[in-house]
Protein backbone atom coordinates (compact mmCIF):
# COMPACT_ATOMS: atom_id res chain seq x y z
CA UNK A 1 -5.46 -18.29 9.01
CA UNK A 2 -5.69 -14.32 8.33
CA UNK A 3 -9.12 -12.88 9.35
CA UNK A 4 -10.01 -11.46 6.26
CA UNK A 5 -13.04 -9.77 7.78
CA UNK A 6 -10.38 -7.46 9.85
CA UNK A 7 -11.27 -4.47 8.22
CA UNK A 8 -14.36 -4.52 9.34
CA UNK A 9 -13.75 -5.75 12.60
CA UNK A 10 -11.15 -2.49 13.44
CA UNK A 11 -14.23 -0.26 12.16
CA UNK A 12 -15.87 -1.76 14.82
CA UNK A 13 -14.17 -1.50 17.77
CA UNK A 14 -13.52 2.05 16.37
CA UNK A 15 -17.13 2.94 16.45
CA UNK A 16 -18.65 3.52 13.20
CA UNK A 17 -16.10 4.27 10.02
CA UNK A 18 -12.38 4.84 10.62
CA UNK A 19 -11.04 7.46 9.19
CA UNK A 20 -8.29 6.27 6.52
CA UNK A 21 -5.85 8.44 4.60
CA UNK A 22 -5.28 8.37 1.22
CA UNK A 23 -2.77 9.69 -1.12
CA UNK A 24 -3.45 11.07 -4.46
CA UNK A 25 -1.38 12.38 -7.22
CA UNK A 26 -2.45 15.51 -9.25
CA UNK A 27 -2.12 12.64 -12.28
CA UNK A 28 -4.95 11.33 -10.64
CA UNK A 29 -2.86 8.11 -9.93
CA UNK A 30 -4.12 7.54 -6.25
CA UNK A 31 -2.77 5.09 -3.28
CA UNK A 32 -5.24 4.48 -0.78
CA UNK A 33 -6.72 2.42 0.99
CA UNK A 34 -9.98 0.19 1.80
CA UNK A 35 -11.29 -2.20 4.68
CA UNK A 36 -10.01 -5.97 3.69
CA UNK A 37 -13.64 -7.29 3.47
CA UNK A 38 -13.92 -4.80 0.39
CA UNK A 39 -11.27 -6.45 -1.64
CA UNK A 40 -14.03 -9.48 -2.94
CA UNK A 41 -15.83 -6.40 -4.61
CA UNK A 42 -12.43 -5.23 -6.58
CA UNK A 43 -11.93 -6.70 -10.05
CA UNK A 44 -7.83 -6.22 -10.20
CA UNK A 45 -5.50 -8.34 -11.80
CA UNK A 46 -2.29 -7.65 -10.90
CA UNK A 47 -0.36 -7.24 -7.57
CA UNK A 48 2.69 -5.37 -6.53
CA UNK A 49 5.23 -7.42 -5.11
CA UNK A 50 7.81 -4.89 -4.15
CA UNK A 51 8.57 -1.47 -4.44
CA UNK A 52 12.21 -0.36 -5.64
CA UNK A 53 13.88 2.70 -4.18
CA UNK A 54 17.17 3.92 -4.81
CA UNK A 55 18.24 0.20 -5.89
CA UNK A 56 16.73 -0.73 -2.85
CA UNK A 57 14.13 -3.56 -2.05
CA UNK A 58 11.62 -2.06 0.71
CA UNK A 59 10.25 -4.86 2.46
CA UNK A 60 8.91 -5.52 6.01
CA UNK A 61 9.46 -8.49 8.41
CA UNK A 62 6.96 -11.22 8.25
CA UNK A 63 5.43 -10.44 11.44
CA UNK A 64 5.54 -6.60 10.80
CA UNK A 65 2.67 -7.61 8.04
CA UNK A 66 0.95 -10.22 9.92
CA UNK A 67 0.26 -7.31 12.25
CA UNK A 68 -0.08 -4.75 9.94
CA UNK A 69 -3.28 -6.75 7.69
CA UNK A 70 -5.08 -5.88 10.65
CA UNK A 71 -6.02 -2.85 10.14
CA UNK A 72 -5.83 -2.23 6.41
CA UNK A 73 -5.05 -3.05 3.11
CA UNK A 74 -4.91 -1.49 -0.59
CA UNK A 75 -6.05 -1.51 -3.93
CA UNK A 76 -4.35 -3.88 -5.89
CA UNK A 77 -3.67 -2.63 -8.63
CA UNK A 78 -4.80 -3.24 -12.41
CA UNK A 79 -1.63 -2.72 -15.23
CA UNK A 80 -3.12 0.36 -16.38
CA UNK A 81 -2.63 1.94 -12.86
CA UNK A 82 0.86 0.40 -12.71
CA UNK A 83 2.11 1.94 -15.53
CA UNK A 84 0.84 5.44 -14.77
CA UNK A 85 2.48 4.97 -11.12
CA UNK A 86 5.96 3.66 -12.74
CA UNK A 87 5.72 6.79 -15.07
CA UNK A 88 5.05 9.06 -12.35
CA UNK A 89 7.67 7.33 -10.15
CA UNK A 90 10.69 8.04 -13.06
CA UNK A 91 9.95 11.09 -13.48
CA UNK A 92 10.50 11.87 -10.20
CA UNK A 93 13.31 10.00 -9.66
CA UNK A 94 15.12 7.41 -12.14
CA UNK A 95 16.04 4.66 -9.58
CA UNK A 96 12.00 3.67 -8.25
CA UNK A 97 9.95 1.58 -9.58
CA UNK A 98 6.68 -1.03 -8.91
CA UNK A 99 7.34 -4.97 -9.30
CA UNK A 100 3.78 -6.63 -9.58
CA UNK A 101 2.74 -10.33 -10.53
CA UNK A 102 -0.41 -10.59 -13.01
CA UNK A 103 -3.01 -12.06 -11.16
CA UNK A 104 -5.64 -13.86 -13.72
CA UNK A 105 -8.14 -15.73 -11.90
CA UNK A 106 -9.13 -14.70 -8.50
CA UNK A 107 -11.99 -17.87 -8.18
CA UNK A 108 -8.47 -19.84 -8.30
CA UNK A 109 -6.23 -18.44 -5.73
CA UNK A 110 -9.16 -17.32 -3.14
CA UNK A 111 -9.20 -18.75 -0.47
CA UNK A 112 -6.51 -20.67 -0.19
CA UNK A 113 -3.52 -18.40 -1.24
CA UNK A 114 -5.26 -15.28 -0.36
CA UNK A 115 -3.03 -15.00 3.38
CA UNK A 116 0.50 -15.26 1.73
CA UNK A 117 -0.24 -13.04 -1.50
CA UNK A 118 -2.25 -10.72 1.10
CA UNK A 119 0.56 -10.31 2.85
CA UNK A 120 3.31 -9.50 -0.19
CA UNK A 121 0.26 -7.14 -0.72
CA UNK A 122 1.26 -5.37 2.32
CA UNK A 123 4.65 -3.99 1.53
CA UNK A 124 3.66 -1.67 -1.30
CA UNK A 125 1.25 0.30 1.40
CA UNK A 126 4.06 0.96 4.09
CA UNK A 127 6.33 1.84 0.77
CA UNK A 128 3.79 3.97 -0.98
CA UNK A 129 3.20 5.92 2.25
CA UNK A 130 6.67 6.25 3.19
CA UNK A 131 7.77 8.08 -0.30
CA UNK A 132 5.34 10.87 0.88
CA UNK A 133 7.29 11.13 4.46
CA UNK A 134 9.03 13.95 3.57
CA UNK A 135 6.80 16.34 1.76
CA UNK A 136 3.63 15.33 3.83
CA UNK A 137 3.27 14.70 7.68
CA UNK A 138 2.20 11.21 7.18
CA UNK A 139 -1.19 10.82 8.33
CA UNK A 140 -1.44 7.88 10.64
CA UNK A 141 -4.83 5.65 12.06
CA UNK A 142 -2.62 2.73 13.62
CA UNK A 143 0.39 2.85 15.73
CA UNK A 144 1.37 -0.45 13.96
CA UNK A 145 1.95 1.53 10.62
CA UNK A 146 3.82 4.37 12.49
CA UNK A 147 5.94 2.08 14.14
CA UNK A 148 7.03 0.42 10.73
CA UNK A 149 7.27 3.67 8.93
CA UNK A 150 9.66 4.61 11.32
CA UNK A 151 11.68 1.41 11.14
CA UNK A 152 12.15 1.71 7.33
CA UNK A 153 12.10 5.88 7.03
CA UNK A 154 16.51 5.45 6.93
CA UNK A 155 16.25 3.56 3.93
CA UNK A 156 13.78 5.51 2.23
CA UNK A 157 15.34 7.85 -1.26
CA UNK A 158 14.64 11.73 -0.40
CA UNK A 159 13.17 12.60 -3.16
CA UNK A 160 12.47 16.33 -4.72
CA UNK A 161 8.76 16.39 -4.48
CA UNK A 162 6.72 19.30 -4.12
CA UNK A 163 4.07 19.42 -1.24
CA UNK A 164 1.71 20.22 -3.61
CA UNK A 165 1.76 17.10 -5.48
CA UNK A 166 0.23 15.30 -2.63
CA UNK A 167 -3.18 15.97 -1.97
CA UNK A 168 -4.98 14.65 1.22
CA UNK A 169 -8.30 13.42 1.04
């Protein structure tokens, strides 16, 4: 069973708050991140299943995400977001996209689905940060993360964005 208190647990052995990047836009279309206890308090109703580059399906290895839940999570995101970030995405390139699943009731997947959907949470955050790689130095709390970013970096799309499109908070 997936501690879903882990958040909070890595803030403490930290000491206090851990520092966590996030990545925003200038569209004001933001990937970030929040400690996993938080994600009761979000009201979202969809969740990204995959993220498409160049044709390609970025995923990581099933215990590359047990591990990685650990430490942090995301925002899942409502369809409003989703279709900004798609937008956003094609314009910078025609070939990536966001897969999600609508997500209606939470009182009816929680608790008992929450550790597989959890972790098919997981791959948009390793994706999302990745796509920055190149115009950002990647701001990293967790070896874990680093070490996946490297593993999938070859398979991640160059693509022709500005460094002042990402902003870090």
């Amino acid at each position: 069973m997936i501690d879903t208190h882990a958040g909070r647990n890595y803030e403490r052995k930290k000491g206090g708050k851990s520092s966590m990047p996030t990545a925003l836009l200038d569209t004001g279309v933001w990937f970030g991140y929040f400690h996993t206890n938080d994600l009761f308090h979000h009201d979202a109703n969809a969740l990204v299943n995959e993220l498409i580059v160049g044709g390609k399906t970025i995923l990581l290895s099933e215990v590359e995400r047990f591990e990685l839940q650990n430490v942090l999570t995301h925002e899942l995101l409502n369809h409003e977001k989703v279709r900004q970030i798609n937008s956003e995405l094609r314009g910078m390139s025609p070939h990536v996209e966001i897969r999600y699943t609508e997500i209606k009731f939470w009182d009816e997947i929680l608790p008992a689905n929450f550790p597989r959907l959890f972790l098919k949470s997981m791959d948009f955050i390793v994706a999302s940060c990745a796509l920055y790689w190149e115009v950002d130095k990647f701001y990293s709390f967790d070896e874990k993360l680093n070490k996946a970013l490297r593993r999938i970096k070859p398979d991640i799309v160059k693509l022709k964005i500005k460094q002042s499109r990402v902003i870090r908070l």
